[in-house]
PDB file of N, CA and C in Angstrom:
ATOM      1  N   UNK A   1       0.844  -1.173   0.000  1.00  0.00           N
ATOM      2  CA  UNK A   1       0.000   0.000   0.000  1.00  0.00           C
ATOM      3  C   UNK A   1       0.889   1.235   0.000  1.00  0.00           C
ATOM      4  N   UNK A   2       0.680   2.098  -1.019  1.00  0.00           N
ATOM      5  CA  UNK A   2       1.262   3.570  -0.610  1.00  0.00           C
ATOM      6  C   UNK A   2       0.713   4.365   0.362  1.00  0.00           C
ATOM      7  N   UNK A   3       1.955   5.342   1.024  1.00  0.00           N
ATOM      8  CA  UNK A   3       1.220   5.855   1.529  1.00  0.00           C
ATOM      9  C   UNK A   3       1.673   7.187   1.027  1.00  0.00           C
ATOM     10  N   UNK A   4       0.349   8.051   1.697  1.00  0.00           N
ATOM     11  CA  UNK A   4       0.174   9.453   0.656  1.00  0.00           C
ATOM     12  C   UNK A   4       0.454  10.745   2.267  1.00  0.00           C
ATOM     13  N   UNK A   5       1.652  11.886   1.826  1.00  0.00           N
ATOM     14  CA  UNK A   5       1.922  12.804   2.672  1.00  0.00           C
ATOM     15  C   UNK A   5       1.252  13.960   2.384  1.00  0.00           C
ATOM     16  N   UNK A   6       0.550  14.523   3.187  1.00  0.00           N
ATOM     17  CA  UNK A   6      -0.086  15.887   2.683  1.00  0.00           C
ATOM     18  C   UNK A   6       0.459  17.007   3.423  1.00  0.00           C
ATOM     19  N   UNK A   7       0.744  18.002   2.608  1.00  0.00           N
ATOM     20  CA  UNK A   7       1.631  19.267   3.406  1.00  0.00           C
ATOM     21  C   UNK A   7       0.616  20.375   3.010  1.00  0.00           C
ATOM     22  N   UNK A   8       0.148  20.910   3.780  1.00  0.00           N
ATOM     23  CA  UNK A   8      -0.658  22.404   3.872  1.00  0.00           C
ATOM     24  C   UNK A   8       0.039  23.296   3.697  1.00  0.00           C
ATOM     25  N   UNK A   9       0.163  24.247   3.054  1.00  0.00           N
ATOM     26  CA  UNK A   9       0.477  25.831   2.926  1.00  0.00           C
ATOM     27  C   UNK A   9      -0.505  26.760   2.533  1.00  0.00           C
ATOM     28  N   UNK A  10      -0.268  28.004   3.207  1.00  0.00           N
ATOM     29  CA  UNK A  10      -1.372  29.179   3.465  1.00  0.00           C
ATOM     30  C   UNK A  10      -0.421  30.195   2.858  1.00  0.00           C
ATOM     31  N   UNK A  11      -1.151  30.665   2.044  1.00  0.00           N
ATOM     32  CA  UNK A  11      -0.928  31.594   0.717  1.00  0.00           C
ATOM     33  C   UNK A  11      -1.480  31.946   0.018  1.00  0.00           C
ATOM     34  N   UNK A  12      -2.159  33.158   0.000  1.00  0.00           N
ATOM     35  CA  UNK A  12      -3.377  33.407  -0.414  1.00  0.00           C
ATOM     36  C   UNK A  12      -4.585  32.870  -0.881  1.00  0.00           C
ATOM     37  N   UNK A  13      -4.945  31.847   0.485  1.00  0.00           N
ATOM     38  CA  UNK A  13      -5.715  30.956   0.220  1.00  0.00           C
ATOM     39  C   UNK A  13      -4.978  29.722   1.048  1.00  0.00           C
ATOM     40  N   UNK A  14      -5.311  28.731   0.203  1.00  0.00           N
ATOM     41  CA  UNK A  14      -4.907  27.315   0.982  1.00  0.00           C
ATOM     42  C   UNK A  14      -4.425  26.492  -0.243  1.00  0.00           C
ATOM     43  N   UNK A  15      -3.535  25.665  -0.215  1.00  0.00           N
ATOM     44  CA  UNK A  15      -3.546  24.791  -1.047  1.00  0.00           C
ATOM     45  C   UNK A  15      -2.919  23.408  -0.578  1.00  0.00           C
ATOM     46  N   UNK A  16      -3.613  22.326  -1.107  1.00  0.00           N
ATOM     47  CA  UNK A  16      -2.577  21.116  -0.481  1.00  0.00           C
ATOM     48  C   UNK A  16      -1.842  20.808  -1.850  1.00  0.00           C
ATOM     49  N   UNK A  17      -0.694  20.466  -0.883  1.00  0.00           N
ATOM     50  CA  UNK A  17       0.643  19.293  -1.618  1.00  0.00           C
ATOM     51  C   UNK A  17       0.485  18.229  -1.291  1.00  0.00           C
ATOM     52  N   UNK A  18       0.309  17.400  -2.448  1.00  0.00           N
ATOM     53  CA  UNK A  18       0.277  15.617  -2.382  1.00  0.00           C
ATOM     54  C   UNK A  18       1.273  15.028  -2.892  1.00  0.00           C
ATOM     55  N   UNK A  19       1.758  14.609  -2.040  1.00  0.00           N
ATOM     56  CA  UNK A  19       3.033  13.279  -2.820  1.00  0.00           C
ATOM     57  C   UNK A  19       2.832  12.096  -2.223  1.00  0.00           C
ATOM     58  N   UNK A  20       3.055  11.080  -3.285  1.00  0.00           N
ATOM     59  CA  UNK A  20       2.586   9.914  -3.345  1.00  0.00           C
ATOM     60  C   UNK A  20       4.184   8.819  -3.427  1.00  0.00           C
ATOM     61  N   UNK A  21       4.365   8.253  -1.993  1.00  0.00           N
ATOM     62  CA  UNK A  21       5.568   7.389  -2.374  1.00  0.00           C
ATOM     63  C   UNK A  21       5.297   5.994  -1.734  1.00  0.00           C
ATOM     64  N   UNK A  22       6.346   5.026  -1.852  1.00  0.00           N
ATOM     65  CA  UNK A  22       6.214   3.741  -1.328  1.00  0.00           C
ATOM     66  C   UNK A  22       6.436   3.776   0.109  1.00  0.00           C
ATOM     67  N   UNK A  23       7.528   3.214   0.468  1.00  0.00           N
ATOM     68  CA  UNK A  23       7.701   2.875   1.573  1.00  0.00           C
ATOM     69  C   UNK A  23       8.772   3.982   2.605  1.00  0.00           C
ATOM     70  N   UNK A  24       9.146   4.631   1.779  1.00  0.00           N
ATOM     71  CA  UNK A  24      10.603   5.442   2.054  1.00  0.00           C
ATOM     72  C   UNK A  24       9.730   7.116   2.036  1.00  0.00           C
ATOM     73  N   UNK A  25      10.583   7.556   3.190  1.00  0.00           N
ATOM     74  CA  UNK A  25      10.214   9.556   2.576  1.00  0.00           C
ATOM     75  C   UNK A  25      10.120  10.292   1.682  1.00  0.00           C
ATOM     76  N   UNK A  26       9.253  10.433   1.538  1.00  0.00           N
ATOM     77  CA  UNK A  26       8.565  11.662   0.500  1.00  0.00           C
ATOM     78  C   UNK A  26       9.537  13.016   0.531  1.00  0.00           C
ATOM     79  N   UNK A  27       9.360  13.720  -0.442  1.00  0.00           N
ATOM     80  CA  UNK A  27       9.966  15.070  -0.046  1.00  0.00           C
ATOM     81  C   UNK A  27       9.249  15.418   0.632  1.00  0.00           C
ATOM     82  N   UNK A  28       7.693  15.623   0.082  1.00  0.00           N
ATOM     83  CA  UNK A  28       6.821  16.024   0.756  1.00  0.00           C
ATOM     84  C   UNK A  28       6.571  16.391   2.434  1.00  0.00           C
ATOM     85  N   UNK A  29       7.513  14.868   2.624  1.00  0.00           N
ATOM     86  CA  UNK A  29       7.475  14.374   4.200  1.00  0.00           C
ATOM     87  C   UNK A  29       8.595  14.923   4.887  1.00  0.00           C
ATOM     88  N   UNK A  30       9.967  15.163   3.807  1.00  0.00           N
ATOM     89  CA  UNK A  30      11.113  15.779   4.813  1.00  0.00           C
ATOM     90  C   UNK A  30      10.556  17.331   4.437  1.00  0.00           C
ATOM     91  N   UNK A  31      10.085  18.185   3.978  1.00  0.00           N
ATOM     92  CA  UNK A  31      10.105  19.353   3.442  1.00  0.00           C
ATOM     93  C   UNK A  31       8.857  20.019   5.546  1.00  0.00           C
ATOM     94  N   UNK A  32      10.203  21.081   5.883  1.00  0.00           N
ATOM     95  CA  UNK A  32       9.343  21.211   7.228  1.00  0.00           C
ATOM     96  C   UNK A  32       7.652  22.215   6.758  1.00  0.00           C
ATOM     97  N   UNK A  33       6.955  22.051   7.612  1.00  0.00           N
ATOM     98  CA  UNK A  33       5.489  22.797   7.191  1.00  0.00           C
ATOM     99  C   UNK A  33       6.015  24.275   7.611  1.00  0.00           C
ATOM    100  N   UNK A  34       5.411  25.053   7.144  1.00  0.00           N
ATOM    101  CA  UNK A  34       5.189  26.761   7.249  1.00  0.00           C
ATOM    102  C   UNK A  34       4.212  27.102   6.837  1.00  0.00           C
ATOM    103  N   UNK A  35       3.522  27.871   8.121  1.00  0.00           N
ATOM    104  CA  UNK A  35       3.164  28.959   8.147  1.00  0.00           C
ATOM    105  C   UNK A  35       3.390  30.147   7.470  1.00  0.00           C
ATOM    106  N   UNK A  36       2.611  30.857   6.193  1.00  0.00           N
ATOM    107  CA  UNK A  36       2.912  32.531   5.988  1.00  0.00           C
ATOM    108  C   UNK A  36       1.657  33.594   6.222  1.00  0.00           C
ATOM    109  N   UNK A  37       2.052  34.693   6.870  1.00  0.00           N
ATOM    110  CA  UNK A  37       0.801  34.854   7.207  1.00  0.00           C
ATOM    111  C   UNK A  37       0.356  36.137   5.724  1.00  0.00           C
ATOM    112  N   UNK A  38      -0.402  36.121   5.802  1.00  0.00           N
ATOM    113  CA  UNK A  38      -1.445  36.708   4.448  1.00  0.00           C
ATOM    114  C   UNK A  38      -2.100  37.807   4.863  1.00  0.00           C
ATOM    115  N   UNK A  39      -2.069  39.022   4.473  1.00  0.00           N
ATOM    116  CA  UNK A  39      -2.680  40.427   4.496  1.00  0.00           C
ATOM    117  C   UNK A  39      -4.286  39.936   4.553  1.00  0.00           C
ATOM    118  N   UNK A  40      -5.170  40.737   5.278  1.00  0.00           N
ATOM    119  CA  UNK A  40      -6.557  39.910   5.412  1.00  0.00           C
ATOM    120  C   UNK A  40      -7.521  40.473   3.156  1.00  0.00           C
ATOM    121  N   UNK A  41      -7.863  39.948   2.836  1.00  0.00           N
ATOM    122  CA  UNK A  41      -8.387  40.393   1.499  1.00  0.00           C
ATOM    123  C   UNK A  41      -9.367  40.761   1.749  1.00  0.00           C
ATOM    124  N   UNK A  42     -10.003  41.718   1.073  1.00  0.00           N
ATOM    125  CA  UNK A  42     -11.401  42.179   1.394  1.00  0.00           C
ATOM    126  C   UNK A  42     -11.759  41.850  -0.182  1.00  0.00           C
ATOM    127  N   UNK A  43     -13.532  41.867  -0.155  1.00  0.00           N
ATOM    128  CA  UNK A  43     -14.154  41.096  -1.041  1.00  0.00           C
ATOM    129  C   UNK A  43     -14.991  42.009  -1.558  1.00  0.00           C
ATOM    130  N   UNK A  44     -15.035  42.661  -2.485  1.00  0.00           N
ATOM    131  CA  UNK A  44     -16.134  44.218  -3.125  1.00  0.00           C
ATOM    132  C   UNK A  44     -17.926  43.349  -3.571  1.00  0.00           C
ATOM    133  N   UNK A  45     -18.913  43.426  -2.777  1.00  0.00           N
ATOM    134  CA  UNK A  45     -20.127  43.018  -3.982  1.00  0.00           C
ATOM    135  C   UNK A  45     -20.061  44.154  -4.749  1.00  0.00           C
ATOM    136  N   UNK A  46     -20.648  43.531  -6.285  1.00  0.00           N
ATOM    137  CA  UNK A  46     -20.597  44.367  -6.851  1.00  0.00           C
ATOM    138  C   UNK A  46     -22.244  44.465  -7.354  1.00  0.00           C
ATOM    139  N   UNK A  47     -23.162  45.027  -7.296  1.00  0.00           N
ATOM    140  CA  UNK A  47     -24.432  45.341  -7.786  1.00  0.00           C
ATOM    141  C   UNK A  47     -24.880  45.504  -9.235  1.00  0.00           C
ATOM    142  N   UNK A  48     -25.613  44.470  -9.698  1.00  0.00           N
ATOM    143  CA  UNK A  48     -25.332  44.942 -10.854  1.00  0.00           C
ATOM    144  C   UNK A  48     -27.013  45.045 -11.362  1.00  0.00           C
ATOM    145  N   UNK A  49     -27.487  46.242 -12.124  1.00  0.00           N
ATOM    146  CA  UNK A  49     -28.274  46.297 -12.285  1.00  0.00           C
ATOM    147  C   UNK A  49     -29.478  45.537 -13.430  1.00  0.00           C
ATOM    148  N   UNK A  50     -30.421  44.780 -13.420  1.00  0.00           N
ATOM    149  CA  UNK A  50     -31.033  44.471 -14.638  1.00  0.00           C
ATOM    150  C   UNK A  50     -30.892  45.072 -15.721  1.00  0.00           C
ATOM    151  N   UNK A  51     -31.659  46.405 -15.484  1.00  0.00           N
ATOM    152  CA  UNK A  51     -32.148  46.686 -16.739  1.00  0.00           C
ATOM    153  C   UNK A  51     -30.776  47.493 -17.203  1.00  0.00           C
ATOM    154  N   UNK A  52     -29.896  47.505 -16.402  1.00  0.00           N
ATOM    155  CA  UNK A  52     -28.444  47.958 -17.909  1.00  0.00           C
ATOM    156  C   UNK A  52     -28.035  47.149 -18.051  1.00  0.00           C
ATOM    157  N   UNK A  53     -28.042  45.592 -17.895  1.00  0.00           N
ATOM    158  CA  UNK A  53     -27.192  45.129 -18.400  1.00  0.00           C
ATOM    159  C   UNK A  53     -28.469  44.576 -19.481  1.00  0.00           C
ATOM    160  N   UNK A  54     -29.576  44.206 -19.631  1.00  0.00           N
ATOM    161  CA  UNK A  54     -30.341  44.089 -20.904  1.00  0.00           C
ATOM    162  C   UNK A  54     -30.614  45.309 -21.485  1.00  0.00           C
ATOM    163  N   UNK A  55     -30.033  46.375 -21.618  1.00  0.00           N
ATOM    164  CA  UNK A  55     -29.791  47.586 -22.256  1.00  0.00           C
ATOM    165  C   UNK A  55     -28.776  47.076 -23.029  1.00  0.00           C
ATOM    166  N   UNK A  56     -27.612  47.072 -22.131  1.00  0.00           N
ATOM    167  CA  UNK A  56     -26.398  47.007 -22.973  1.00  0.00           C
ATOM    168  C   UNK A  56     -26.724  45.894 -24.025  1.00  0.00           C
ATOM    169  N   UNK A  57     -27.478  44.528 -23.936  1.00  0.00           N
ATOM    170  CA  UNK A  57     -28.094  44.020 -24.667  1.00  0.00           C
ATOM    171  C   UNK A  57     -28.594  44.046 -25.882  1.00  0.00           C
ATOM    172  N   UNK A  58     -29.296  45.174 -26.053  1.00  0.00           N
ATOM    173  CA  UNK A  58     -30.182  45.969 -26.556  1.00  0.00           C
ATOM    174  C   UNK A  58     -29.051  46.410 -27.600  1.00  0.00           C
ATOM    175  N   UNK A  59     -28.456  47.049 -26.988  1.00  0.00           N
ATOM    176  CA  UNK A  59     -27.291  48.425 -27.801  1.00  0.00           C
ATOM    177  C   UNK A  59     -26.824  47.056 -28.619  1.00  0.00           C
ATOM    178  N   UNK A  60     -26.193  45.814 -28.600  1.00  0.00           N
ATOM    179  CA  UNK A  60     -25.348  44.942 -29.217  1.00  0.00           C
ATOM    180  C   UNK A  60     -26.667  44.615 -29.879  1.00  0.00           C
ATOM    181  N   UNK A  61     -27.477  44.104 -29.538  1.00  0.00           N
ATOM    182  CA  UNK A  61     -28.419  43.495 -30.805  1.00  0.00           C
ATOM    183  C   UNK A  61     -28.674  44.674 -31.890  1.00  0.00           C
ATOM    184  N   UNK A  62     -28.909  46.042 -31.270  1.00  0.00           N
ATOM    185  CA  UNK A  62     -28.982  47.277 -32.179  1.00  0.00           C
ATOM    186  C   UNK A  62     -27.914  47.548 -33.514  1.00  0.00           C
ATOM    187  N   UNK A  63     -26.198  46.984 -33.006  1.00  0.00           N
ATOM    188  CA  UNK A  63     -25.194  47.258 -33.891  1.00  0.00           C
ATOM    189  C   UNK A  63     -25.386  46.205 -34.371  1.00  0.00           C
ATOM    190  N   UNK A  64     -25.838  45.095 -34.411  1.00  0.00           N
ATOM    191  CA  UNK A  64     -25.940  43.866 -35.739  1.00  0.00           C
ATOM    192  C   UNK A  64     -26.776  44.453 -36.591  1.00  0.00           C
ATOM    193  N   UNK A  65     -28.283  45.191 -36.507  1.00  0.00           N
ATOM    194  CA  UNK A  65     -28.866  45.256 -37.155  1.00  0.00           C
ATOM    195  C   UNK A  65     -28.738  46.644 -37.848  1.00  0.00           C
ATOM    196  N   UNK A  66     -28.140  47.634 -37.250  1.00  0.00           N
ATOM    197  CA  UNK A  66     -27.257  48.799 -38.042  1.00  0.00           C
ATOM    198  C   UNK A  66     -26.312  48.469 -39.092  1.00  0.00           C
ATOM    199  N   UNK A  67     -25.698  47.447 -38.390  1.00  0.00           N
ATOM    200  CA  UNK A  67     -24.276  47.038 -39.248  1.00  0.00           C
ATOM    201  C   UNK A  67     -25.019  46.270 -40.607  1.00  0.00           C
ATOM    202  N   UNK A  68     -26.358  45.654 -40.260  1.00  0.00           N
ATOM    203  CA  UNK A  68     -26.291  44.664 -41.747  1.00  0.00           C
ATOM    204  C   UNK A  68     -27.488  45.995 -42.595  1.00  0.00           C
ATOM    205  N   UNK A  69     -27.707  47.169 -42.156  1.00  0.00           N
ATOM    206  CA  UNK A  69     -28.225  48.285 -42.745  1.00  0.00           C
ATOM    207  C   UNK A  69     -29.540  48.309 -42.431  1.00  0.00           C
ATOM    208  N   UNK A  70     -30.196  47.372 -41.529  1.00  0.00           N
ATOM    209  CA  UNK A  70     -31.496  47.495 -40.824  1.00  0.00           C
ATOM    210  C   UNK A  70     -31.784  48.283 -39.662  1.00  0.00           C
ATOM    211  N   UNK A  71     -32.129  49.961 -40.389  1.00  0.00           N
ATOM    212  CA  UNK A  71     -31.888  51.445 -39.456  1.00  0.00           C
ATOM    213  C   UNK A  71     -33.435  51.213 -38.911  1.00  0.00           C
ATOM    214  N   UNK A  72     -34.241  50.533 -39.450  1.00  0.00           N
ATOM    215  CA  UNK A  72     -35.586  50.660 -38.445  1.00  0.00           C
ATOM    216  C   UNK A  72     -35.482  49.472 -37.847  1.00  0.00           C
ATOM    217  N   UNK A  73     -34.689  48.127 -37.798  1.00  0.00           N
ATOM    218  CA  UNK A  73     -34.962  47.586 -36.907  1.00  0.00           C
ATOM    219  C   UNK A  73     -34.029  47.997 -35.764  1.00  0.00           C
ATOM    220  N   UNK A  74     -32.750  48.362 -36.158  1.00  0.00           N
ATOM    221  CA  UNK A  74     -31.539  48.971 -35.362  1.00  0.00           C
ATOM    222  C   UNK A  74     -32.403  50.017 -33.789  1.00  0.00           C
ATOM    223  N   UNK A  75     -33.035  50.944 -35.158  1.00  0.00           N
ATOM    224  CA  UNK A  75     -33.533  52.151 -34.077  1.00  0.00           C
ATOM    225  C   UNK A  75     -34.585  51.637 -32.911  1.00  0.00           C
ATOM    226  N   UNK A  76     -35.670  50.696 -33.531  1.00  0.00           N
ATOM    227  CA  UNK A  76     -36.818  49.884 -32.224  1.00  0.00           C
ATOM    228  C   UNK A  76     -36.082  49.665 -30.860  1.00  0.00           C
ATOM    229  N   UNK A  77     -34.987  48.489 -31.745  1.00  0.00           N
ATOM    230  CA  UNK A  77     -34.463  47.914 -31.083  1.00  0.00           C
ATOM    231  C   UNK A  77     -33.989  48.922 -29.864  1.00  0.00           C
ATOM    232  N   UNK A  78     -33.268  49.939 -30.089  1.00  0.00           N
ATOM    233  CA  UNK A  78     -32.555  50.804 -29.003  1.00  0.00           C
ATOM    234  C   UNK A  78     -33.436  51.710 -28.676  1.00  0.00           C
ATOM    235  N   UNK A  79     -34.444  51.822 -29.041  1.00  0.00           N
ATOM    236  CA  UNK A  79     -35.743  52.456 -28.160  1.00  0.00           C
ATOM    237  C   UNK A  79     -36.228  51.822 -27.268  1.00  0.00           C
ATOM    238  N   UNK A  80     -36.284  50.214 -27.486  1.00  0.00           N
ATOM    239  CA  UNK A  80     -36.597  49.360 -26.186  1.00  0.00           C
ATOM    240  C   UNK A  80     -35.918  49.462 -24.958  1.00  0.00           C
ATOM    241  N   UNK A  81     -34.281  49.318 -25.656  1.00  0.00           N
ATOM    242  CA  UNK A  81     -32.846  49.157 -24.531  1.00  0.00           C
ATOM    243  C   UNK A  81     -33.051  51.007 -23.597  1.00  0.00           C
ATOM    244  N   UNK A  82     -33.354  52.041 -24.915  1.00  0.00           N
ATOM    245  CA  UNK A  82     -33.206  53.602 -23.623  1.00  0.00           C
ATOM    246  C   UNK A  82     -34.442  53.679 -22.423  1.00  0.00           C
ATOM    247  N   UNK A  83     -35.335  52.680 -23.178  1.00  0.00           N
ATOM    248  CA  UNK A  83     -36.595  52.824 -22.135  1.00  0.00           C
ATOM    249  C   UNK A  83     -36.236  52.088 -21.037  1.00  0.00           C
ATOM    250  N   UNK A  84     -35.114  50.863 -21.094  1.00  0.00           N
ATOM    251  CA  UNK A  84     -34.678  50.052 -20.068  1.00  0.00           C
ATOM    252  C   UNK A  84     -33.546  50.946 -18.710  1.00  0.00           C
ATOM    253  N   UNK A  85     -32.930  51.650 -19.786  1.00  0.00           N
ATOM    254  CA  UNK A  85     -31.730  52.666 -19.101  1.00  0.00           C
ATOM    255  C   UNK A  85     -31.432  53.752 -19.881  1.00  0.00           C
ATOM    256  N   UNK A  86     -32.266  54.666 -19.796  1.00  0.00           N
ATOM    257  CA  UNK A  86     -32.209  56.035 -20.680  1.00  0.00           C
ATOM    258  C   UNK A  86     -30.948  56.683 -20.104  1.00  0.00           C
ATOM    259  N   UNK A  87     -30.190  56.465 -19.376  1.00  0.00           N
ATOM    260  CA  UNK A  87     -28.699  57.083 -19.008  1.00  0.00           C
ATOM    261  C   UNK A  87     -27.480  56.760 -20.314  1.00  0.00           C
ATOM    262  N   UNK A  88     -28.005  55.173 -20.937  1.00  0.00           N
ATOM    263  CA  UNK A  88     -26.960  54.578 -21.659  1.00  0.00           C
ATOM    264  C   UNK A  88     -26.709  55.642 -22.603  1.00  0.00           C
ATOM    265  N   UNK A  89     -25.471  56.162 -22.897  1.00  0.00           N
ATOM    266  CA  UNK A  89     -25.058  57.337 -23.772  1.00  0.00           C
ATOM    267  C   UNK A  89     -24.954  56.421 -25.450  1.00  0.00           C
ATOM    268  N   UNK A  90     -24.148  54.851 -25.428  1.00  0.00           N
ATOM    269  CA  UNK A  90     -24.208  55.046 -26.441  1.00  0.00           C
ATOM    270  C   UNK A  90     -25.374  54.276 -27.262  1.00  0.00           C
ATOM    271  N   UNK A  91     -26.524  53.645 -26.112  1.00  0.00           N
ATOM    272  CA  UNK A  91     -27.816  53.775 -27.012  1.00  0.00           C
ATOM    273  C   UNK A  91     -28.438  54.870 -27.614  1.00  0.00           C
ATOM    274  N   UNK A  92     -28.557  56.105 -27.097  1.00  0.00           N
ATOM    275  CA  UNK A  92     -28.613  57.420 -27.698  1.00  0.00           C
ATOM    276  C   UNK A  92     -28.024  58.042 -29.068  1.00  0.00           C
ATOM    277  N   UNK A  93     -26.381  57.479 -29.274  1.00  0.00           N
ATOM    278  CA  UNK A  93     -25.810  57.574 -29.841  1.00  0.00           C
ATOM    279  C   UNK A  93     -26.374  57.271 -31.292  1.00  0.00           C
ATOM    280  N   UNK A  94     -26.859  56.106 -31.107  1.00  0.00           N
ATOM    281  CA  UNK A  94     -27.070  54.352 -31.750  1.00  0.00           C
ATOM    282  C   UNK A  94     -28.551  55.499 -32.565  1.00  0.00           C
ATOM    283  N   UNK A  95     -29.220  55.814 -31.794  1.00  0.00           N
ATOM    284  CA  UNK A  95     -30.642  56.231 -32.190  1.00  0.00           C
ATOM    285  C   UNK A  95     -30.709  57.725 -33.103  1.00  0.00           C
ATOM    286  N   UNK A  96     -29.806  58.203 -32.571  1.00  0.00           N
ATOM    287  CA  UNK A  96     -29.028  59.592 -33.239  1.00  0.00           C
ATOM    288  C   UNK A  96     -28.762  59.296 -34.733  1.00  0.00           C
ATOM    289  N   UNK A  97     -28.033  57.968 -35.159  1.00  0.00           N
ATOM    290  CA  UNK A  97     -27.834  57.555 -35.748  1.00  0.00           C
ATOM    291  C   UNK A  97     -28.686  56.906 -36.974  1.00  0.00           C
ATOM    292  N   UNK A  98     -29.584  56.014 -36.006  1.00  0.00           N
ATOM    293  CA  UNK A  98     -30.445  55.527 -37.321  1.00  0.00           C
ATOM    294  C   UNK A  98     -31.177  56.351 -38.098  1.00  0.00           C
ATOM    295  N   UNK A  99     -31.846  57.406 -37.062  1.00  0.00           N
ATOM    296  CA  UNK A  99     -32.572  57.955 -37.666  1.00  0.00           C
ATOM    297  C   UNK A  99     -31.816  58.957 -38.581  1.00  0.00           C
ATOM    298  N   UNK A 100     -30.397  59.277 -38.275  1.00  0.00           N
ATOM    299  CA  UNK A 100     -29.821  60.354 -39.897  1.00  0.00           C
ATOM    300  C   UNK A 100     -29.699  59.309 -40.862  1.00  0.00           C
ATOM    301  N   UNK A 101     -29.627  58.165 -40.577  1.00  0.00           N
ATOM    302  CA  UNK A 101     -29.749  57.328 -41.739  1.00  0.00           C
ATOM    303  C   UNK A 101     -31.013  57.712 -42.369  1.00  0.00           C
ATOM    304  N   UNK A 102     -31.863  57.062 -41.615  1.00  0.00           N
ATOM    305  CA  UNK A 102     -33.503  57.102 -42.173  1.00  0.00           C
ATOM    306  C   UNK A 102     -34.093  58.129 -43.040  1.00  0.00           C
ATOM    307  N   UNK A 103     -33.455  59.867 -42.173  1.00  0.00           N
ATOM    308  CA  UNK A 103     -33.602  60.471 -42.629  1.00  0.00           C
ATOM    309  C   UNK A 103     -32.975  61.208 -44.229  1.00  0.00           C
ATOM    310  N   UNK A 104     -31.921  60.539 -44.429  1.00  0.00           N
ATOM    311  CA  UNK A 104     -31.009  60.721 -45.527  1.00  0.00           C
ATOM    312  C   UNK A 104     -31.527  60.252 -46.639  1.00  0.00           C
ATOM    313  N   UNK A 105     -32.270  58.602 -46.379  1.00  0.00           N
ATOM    314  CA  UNK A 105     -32.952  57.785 -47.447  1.00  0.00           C
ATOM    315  C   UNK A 105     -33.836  57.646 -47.784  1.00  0.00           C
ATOM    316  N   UNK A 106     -35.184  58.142 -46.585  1.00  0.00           N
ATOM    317  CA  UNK A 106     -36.504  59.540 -46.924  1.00  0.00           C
ATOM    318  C   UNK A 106     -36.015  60.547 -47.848  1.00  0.00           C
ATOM    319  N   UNK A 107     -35.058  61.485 -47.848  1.00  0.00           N
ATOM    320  CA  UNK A 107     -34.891  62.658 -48.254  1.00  0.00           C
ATOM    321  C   UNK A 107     -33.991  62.489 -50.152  1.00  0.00           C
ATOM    322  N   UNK A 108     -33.297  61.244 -50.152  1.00  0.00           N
ATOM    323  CA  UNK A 108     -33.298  60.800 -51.694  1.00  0.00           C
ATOM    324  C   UNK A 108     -34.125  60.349 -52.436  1.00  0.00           C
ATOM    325  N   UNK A 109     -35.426  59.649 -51.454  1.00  0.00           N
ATOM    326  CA  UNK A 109     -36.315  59.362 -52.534  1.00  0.00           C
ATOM    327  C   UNK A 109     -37.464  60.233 -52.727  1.00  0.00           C
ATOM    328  N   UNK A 110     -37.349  61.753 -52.138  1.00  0.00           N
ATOM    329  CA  UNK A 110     -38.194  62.884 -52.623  1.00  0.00           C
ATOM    330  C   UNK A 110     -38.367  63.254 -53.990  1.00  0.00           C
TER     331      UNK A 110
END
């Protein structure tokens, strides 16, 4: 049967060392244990809100449909996302946008 040495060390966190030998010492087993002691970590929650992050949502589904030249589905789309988080600057941006499109390609076919 082997037998198995486990050495603990504390270091930002915990981790074990396993060594696995026959009958004879492990390093594992001559290597002395230590102690280090560790600054305490503090842990931030971070809050994150629904409706911006299905805004920001919004804004990315908006640039697929800008990008493939769909300015009225582009613009809905980011009318849904500002009603979610009317702060988002560059859904605004996004809407600024479609509509000088819209309005450019109304105004050629006068």
């Amino acid at each position: 049967m082997k037998k198995i040495a486990i050495l603990s060390v504390l270091a930002l966190g915990s981790a074990l060392v396993i060594a696995c030998g026959g009958n004879k010492k492990t390093e594992a087993e001559e290597m002395p244990q230590q102690v280090v002691e560790v600054e305490e970590i503090k842990v931030q929650e971070v809050v994150v809100d629904p409706n911006k992050a299905a805004a920001e949502q919004k804004y990315i589904e908006g640039l697929r449909l800008f990008n493939a030249a769909d300015y009225k589905g582009a613009l809905k789309v980011w009318e849904e996302g500002e009603k979610l988080d009317p702060t988002n600057y560059d859904i605004k941006r996004g809407i600024d946008a479609a509509k000088s499109y819209l309005e450019q390609a109304t105004a050629k076919y006068k």
